[in-house]
C-alpha atoms as a PDB file:
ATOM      1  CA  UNK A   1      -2.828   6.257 -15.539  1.00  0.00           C
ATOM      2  CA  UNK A   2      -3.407   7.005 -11.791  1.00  0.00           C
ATOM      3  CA  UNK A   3      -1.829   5.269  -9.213  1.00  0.00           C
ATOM      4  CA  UNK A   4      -1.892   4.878  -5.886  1.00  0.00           C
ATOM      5  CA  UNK A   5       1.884   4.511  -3.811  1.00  0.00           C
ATOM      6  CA  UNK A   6       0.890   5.024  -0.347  1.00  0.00           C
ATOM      7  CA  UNK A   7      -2.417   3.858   1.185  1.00  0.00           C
ATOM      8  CA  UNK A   8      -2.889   3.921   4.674  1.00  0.00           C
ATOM      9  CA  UNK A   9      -6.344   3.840   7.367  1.00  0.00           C
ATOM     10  CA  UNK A  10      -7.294   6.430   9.211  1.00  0.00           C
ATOM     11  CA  UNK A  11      -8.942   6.328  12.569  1.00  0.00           C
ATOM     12  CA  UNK A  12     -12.352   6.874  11.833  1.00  0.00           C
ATOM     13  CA  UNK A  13     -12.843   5.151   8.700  1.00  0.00           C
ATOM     14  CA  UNK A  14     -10.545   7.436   6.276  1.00  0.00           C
ATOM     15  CA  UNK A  15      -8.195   6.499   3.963  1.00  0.00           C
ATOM     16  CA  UNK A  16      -4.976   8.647   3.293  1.00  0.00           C
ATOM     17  CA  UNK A  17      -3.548   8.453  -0.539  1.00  0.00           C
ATOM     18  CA  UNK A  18      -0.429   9.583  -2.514  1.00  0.00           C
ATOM     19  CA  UNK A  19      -1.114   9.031  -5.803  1.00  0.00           C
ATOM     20  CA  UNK A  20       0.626   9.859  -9.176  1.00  0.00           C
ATOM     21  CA  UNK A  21      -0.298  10.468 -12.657  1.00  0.00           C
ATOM     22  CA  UNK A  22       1.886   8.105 -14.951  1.00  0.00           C
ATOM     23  CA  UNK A  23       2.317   9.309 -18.711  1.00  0.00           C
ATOM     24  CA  UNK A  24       4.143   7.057 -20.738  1.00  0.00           C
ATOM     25  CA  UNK A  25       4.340   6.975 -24.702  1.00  0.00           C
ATOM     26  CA  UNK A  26       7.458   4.722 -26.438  1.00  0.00           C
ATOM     27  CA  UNK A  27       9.102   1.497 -25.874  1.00  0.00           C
ATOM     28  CA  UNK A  28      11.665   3.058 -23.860  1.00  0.00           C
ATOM     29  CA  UNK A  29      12.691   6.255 -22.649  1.00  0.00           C
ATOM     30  CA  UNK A  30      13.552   7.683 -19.622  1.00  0.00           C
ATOM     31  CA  UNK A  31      11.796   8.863 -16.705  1.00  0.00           C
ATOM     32  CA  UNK A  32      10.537  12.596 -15.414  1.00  0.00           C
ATOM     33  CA  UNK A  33       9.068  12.868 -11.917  1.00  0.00           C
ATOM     34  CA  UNK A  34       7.730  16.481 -11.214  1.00  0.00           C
ATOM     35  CA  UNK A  35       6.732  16.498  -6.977  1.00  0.00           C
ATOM     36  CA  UNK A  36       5.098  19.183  -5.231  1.00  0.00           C
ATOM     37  CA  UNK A  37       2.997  19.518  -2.409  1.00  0.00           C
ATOM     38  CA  UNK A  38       5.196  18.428   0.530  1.00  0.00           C
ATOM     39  CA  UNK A  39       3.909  21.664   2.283  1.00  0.00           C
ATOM     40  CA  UNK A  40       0.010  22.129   2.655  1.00  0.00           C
ATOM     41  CA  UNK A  41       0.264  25.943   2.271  1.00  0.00           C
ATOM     42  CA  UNK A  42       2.704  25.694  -0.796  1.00  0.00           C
ATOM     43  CA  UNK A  43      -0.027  26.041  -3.703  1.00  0.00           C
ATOM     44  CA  UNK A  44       2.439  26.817  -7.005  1.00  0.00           C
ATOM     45  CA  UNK A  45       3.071  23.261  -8.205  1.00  0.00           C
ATOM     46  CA  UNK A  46      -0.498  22.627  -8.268  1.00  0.00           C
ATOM     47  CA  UNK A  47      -1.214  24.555 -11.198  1.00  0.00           C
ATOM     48  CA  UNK A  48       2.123  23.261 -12.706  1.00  0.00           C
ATOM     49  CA  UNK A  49       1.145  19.706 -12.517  1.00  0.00           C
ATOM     50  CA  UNK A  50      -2.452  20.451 -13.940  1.00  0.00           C
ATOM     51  CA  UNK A  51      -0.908  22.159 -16.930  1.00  0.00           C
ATOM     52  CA  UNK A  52       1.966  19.413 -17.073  1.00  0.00           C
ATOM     53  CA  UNK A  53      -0.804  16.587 -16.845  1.00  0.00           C
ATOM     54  CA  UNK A  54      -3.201  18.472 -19.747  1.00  0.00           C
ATOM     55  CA  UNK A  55      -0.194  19.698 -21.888  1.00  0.00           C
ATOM     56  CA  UNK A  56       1.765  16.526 -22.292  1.00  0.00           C
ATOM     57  CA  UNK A  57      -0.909  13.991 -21.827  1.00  0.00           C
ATOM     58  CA  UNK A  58      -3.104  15.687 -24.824  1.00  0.00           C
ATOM     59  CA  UNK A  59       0.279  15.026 -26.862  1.00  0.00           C
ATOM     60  CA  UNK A  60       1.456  11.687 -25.972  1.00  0.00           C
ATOM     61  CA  UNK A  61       3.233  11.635 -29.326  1.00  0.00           C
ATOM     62  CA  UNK A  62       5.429  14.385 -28.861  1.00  0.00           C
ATOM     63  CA  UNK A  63       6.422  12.115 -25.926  1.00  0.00           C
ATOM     64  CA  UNK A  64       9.052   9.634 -24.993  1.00  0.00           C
ATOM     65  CA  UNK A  65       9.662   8.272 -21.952  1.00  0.00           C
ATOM     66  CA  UNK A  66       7.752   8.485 -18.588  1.00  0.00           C
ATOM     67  CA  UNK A  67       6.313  11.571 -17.102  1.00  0.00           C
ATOM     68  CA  UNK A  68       4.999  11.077 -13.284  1.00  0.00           C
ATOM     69  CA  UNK A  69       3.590  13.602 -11.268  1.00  0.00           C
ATOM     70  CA  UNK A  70       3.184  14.134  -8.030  1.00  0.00           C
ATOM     71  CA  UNK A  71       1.124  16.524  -6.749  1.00  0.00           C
ATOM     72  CA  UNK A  72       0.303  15.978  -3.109  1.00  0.00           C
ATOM     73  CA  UNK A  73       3.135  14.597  -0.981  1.00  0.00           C
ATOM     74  CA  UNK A  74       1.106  15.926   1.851  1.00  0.00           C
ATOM     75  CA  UNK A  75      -2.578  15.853   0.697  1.00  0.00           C
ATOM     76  CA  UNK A  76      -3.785  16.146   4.911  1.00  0.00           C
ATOM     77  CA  UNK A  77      -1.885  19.492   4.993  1.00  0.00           C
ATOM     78  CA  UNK A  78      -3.371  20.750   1.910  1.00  0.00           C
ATOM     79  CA  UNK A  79      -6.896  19.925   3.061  1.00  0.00           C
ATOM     80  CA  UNK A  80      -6.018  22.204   5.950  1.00  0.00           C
ATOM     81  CA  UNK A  81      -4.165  24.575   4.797  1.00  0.00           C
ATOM     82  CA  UNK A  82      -0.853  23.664   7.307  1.00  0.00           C
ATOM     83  CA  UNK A  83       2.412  23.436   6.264  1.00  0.00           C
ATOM     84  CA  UNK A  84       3.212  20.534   8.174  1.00  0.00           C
ATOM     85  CA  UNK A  85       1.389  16.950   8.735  1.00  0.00           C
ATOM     86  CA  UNK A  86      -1.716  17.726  10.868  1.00  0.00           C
ATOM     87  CA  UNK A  87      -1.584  15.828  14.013  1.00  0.00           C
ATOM     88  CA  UNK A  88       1.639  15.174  13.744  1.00  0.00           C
ATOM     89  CA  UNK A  89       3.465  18.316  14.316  1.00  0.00           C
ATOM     90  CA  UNK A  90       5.777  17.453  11.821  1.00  0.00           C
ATOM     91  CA  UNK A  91       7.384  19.113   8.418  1.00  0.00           C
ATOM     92  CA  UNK A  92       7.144  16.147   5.977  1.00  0.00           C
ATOM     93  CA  UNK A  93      10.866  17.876   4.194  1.00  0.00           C
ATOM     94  CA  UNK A  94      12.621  17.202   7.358  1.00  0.00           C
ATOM     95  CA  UNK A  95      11.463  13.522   7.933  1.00  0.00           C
ATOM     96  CA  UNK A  96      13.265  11.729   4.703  1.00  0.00           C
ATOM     97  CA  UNK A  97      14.596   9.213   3.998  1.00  0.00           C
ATOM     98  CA  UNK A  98      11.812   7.919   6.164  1.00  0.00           C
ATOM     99  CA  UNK A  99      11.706   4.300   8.109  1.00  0.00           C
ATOM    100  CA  UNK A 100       9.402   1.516   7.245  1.00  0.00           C
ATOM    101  CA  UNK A 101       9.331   0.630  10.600  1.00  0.00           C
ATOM    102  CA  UNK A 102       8.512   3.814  11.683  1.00  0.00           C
ATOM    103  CA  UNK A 103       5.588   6.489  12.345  1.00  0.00           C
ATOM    104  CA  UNK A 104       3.179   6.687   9.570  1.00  0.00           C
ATOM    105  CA  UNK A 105       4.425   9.591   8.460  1.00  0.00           C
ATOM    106  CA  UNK A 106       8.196   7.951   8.299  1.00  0.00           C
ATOM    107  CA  UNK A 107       6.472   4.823   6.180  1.00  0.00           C
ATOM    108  CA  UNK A 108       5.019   7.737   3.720  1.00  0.00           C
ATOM    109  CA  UNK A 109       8.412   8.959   3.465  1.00  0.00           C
ATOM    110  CA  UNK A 110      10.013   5.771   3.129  1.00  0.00           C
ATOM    111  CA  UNK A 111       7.672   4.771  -0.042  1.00  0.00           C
ATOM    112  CA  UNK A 112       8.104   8.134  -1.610  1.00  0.00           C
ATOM    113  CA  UNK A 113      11.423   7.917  -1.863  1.00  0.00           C
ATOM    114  CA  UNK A 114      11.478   4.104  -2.900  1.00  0.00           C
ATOM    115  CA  UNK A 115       9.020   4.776  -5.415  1.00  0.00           C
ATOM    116  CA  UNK A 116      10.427   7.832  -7.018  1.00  0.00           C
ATOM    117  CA  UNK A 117      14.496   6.938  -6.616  1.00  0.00           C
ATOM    118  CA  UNK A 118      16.035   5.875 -10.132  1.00  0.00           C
ATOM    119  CA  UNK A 119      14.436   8.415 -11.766  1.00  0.00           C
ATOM    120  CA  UNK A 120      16.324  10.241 -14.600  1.00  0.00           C
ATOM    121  CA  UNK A 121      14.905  13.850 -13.353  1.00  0.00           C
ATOM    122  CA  UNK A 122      12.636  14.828 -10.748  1.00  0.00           C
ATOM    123  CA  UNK A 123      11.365  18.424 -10.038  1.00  0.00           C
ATOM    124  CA  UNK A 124      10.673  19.396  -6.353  1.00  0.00           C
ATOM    125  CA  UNK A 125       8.749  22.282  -6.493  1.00  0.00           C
ATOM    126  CA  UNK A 126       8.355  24.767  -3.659  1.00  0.00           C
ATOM    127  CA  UNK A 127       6.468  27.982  -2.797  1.00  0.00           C
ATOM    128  CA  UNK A 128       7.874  30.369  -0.157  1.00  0.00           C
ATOM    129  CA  UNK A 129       5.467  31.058   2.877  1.00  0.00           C
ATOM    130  CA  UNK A 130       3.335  33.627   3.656  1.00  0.00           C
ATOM    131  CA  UNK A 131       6.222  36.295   4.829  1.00  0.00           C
ATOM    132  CA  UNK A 132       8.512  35.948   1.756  1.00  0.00           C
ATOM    133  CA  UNK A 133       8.232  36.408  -2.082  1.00  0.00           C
ATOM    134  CA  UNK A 134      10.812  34.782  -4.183  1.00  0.00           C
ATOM    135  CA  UNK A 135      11.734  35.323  -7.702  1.00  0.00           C
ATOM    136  CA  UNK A 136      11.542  31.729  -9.546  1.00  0.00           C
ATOM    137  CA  UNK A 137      14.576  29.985  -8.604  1.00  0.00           C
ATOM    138  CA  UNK A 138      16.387  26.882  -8.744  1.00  0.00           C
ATOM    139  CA  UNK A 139      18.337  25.919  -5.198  1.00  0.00           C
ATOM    140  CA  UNK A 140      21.045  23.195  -5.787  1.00  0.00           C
ATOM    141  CA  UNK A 141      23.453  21.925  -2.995  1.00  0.00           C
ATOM    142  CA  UNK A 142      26.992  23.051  -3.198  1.00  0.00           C
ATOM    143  CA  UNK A 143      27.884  19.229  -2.535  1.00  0.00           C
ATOM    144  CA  UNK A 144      26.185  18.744  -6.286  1.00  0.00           C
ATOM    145  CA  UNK A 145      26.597  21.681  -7.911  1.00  0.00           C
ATOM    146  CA  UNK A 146      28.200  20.377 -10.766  1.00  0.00           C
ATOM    147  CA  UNK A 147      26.365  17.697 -11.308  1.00  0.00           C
ATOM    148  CA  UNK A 148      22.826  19.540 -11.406  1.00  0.00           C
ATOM    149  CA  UNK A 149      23.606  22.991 -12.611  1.00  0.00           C
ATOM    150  CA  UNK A 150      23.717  22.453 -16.320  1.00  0.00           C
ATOM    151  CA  UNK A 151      20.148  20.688 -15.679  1.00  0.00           C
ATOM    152  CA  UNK A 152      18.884  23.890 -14.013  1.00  0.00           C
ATOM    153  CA  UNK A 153      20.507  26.299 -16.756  1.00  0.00           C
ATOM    154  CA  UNK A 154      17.954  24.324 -19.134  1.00  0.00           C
ATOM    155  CA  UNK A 155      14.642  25.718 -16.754  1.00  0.00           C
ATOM    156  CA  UNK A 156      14.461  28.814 -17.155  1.00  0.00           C
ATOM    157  CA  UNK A 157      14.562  30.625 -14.353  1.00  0.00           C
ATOM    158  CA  UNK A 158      15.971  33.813 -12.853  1.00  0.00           C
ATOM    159  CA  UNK A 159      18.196  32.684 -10.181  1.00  0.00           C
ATOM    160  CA  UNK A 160      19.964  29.197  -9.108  1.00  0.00           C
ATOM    161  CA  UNK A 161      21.331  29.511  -5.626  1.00  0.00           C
ATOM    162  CA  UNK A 162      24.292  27.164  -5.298  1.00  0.00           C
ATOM    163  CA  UNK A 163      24.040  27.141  -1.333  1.00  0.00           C
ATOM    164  CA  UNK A 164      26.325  25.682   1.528  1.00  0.00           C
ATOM    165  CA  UNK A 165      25.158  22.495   2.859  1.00  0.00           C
ATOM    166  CA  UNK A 166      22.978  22.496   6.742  1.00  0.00           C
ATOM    167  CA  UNK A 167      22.044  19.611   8.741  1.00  0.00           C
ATOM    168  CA  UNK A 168      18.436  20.157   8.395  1.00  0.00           C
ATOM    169  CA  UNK A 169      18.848  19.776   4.766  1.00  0.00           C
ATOM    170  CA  UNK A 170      19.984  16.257   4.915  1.00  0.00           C
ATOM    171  CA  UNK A 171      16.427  15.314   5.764  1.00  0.00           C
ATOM    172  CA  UNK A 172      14.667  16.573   2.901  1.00  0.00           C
ATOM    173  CA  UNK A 173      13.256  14.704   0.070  1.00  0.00           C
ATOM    174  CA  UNK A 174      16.282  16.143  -2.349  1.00  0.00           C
ATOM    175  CA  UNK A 175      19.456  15.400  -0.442  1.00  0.00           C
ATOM    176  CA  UNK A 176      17.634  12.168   0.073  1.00  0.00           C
ATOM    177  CA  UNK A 177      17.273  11.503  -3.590  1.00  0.00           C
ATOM    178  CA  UNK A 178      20.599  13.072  -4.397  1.00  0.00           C
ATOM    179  CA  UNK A 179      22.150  10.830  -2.103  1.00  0.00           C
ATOM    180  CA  UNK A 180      20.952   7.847  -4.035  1.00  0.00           C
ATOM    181  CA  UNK A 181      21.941   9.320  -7.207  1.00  0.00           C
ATOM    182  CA  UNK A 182      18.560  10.333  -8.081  1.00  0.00           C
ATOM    183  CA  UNK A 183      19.092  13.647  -9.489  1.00  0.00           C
ATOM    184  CA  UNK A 184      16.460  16.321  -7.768  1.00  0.00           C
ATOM    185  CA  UNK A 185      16.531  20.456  -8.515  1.00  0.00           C
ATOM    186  CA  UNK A 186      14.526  22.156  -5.890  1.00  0.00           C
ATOM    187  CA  UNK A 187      12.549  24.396  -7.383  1.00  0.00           C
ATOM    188  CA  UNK A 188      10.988  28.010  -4.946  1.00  0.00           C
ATOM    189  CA  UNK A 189       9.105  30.809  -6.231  1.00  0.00           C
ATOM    190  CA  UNK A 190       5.944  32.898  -4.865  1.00  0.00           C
ATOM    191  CA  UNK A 191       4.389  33.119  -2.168  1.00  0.00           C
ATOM    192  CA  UNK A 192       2.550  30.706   0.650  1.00  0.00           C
ATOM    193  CA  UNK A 193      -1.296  30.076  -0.032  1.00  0.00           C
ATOM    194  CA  UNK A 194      -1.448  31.861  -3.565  1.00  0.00           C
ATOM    195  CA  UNK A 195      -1.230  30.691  -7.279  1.00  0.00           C
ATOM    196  CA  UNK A 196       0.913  33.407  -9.250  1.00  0.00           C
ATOM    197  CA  UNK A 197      -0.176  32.075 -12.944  1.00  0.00           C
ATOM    198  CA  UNK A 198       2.628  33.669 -15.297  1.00  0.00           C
ATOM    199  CA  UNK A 199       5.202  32.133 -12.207  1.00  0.00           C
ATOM    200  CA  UNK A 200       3.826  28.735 -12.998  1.00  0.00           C
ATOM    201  CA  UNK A 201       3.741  28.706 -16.306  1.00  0.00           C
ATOM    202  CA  UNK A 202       6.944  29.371 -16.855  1.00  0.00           C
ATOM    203  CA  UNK A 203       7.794  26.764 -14.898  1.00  0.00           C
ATOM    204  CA  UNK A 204       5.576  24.633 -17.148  1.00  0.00           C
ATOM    205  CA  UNK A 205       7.827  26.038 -20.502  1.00  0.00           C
ATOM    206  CA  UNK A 206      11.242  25.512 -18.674  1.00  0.00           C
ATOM    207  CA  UNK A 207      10.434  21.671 -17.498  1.00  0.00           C
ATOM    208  CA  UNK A 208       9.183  20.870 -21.465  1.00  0.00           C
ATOM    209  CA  UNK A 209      12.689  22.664 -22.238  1.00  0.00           C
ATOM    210  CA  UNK A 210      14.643  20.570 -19.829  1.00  0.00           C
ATOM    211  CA  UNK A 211      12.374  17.189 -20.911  1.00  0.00           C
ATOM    212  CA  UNK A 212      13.427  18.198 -24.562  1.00  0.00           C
ATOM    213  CA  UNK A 213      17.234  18.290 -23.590  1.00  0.00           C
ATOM    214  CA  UNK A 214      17.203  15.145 -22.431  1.00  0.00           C
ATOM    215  CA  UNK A 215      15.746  13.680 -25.430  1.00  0.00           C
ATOM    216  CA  UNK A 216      11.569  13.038 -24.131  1.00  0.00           C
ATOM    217  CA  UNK A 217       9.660  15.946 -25.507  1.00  0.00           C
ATOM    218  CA  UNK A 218       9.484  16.549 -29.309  1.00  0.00           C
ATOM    219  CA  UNK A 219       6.668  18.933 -28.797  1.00  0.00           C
ATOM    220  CA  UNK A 220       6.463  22.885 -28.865  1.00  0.00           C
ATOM    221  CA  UNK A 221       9.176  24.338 -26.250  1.00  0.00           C
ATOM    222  CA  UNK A 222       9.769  28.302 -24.871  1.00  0.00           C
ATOM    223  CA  UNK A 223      12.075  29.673 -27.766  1.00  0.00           C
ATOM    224  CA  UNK A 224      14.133  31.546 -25.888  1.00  0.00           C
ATOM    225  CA  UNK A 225      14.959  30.459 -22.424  1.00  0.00           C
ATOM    226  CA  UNK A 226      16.826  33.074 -20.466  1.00  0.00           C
ATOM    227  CA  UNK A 227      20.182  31.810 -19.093  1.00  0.00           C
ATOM    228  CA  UNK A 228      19.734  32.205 -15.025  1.00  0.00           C
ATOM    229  CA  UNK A 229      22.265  33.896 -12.979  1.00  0.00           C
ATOM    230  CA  UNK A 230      23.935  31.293 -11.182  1.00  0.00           C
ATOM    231  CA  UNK A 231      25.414  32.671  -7.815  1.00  0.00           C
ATOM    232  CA  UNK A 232      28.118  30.357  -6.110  1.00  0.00           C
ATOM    233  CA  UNK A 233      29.437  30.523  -2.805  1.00  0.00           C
ATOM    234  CA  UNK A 234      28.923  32.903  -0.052  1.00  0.00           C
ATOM    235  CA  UNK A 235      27.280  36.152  -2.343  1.00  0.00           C
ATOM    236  CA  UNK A 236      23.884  36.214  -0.700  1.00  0.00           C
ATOM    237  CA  UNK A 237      23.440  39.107   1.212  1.00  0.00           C
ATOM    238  CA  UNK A 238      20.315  39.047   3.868  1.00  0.00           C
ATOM    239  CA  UNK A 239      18.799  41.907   5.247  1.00  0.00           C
ATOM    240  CA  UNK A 240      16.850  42.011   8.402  1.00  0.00           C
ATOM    241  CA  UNK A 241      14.832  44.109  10.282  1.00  0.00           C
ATOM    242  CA  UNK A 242      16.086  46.754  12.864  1.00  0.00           C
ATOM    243  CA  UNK A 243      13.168  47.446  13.824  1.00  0.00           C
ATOM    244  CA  UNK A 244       9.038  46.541  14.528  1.00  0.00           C
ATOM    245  CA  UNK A 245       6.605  47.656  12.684  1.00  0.00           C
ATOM    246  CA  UNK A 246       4.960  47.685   9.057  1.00  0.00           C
ATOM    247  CA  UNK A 247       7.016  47.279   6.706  1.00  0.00           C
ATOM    248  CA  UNK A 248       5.627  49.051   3.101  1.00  0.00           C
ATOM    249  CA  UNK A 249       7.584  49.021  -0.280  1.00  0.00           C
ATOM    250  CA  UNK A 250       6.744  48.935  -3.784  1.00  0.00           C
ATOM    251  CA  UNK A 251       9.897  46.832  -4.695  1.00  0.00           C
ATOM    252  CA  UNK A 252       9.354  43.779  -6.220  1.00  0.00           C
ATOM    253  CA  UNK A 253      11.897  40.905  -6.503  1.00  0.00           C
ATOM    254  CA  UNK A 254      13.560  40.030  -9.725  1.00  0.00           C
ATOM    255  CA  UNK A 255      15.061  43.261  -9.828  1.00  0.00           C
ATOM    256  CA  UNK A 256      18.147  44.525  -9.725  1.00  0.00           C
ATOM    257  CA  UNK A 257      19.442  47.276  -7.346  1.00  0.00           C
ATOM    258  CA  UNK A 258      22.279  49.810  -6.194  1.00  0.00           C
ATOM    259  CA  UNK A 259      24.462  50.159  -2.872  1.00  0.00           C
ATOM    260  CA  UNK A 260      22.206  52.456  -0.781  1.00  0.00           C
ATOM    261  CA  UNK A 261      19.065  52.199  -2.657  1.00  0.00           C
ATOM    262  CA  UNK A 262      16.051  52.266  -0.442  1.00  0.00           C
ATOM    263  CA  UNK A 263      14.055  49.021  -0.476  1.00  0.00           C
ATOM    264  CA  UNK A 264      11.528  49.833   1.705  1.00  0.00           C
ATOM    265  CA  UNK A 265      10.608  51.228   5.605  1.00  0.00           C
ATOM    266  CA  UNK A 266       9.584  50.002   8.359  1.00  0.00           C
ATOM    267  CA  UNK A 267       7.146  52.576   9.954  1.00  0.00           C
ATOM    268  CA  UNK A 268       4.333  53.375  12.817  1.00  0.00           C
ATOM    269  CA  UNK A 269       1.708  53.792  12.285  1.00  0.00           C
ATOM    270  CA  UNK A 270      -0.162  54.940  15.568  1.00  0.00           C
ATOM    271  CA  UNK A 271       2.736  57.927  15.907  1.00  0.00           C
ATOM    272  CA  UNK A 272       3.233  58.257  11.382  1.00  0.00           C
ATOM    273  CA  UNK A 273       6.772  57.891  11.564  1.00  0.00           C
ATOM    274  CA  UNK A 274       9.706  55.876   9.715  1.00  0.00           C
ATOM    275  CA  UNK A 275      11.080  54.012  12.447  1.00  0.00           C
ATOM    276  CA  UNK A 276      13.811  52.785   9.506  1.00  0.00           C
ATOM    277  CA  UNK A 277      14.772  52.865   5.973  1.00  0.00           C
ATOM    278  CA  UNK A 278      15.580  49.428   4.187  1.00  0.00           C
ATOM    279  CA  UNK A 279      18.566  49.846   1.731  1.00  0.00           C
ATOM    280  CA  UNK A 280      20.888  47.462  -0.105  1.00  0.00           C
ATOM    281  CA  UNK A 281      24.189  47.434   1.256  1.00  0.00           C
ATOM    282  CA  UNK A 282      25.715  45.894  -2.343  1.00  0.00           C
ATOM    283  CA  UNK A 283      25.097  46.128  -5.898  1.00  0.00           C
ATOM    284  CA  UNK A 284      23.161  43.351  -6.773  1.00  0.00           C
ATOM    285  CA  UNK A 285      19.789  41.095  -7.900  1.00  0.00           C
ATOM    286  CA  UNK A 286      17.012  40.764  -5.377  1.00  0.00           C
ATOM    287  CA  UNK A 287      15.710  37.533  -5.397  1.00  0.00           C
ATOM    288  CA  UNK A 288      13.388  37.760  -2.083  1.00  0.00           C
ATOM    289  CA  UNK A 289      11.349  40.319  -0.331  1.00  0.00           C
ATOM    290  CA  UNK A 290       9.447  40.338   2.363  1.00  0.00           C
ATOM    291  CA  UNK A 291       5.646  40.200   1.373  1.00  0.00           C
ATOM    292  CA  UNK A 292       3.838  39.716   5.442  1.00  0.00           C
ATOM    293  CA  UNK A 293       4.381  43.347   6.141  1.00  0.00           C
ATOM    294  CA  UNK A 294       4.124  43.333   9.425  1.00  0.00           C
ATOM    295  CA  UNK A 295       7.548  42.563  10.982  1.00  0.00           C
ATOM    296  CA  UNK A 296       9.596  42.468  14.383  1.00  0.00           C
ATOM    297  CA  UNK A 297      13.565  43.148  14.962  1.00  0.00           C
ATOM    298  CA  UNK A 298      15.503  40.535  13.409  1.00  0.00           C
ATOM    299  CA  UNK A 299      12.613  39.709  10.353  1.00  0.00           C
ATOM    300  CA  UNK A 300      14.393  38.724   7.057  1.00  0.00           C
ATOM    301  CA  UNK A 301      13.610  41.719   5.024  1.00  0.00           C
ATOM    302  CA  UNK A 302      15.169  40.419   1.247  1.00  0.00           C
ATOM    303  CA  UNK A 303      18.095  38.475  -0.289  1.00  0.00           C
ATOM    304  CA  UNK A 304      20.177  39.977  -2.378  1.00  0.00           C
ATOM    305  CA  UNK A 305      22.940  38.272  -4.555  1.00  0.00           C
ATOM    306  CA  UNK A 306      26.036  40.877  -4.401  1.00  0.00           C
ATOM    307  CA  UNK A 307      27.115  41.386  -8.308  1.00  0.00           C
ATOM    308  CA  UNK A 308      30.236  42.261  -7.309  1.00  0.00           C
ATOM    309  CA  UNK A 309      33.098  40.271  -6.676  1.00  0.00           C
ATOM    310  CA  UNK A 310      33.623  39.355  -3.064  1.00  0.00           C
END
């Protein structure tokens, strides 16, 4: 069933929609939201809500409870390919809880979170941009870390980042829902403006996992899920540029590297010199790398998570 939560006019007779696709089989049961599409140039959990949508709702018996998906938080920046709300300048993850009151923009926010809060689960899934690849991963908030990280063990992905908390993250549609006691895991893998397939569906495997865990799927799930590495507390190391230039490498991330290996360099092209060699500074799993290559001093190059005990 489709329906609509936010309706609102635009200027020259346009209508802007959220709407969600409600599966429910059973009496009872509980409820599974899966959200994506807060950024217009985040494209992964588009394919993940198609195969959700087709998967589960041609097996509604193998269901029980209530699966809702959400697959345009920010339909206008989709349309346009723009991260943020066109027109208004803004990044829809750093405007929640939202105001009723408020912009339209804040109202949107306002009813997504009033219309999704009390939910037993809900998936926010994310995309990196165009500069960075990321291994799939879940990112949980040290503040509820042990609440959420035996949900995310149950995904299977690569990598859960238990990360220190930021201002800027209090105005995102997780810590929002957290706060309510709405569990959320944020889900980031890819790239920006691209669809990596095998990424998404095993996304698509680890959320039936997690759905059978809690008792709602009876249907087929992966059989094996990999057991993530879970780094905790300050382990991430970043590497940035010291340099401009193009950056080339033929590392991918996922991968696991040595002190000193070389990740890449960051050359010129007009002269054909290295201007400077990437290289891990730790033993360790890389989880991002850069994928824009063109980069300045300063870029983030990769993330590594340091193996080692710190």
């Amino acid at each position: 069933m489709i329906k609509t939560i936010v309706s609102t006019e635009l200027p020259i007779d346009e209508q802007f929609c959220i709407r969600k696709n409600v599966i429910h089989n059973g009496k009872d049961g509980l409820r599974f939201c899966v959200v994506t599409g807060t950024h217009g140039d985040e494209l992964e959990g588009q394919m993940v809500c198609y195969e959700l949508a087709r998967i589960v709702g041609g097996h509604l018996d193998s269901l029980n409870g209530t699966l809702e998906i959400f697959p345009a938080l920010n339909p206008l920046g989709i349309d346009t390919i723009q991260r943020g709300i066109p027109n208004f300048d803004l990044d829809m993850n750093r405007i929640f809880p939202g105001d009723p009151h408020g912009t339209m923009a804040e109202q949107t926010a306002h009813a997504i979170i009033e219309d999704i809060k009390g939910a037993d689960m809900v998936i926010d899934i994310h995309s990196s941009n165009l500069f960075l690849r990321e291994t799939p991963q879940v990112r949980i908030n040290v503040q509820d870390a042990e609440w959420l990280v035996p949900f995310a063990e149950h995904l299977g992905m690569d990598f859960v980042w238990v990360h220190e908390a930021a201002t800027v993250l209090e105005a995102t549609l997780a810590h929002s829902l957290n706060s309510t006691g709405t569990p959320c895991l944020v889900v980031e893998m890819g790239v920006g403006q691209r669809i990596n397939h095998k990424m998404c569906q095993r996304l698509v495997g680890g959320i039936l996992n997690l759905m059978q865990h809690m008792g709602m799927w009876r249907g087929d799930v992966l059989d094996d899920v990999p057991s993530p590495i879970v780094c905790k507390g300050d382990r991430v190391t970043f590497l940035n540029a010291e340099t401009s230039g193009v950056f080339l490498t033929e590392m991918t991330c996922g991968t696991n590297v040595t002190e000193g290996q070389t990740i890449g360099q960051i050359v010129d092209p007009l002269r054909g010199k290295v201007l400077s060699t990437v290289k891990s500074p730790v033993n360790g799993y890389l989880f991002t790398i850069r994928a824009y290559p063109i980069v300045y001093e300063g870029s983030l190059m990769a993330r590594i998570f340091n193996s080692e005990e710190v």
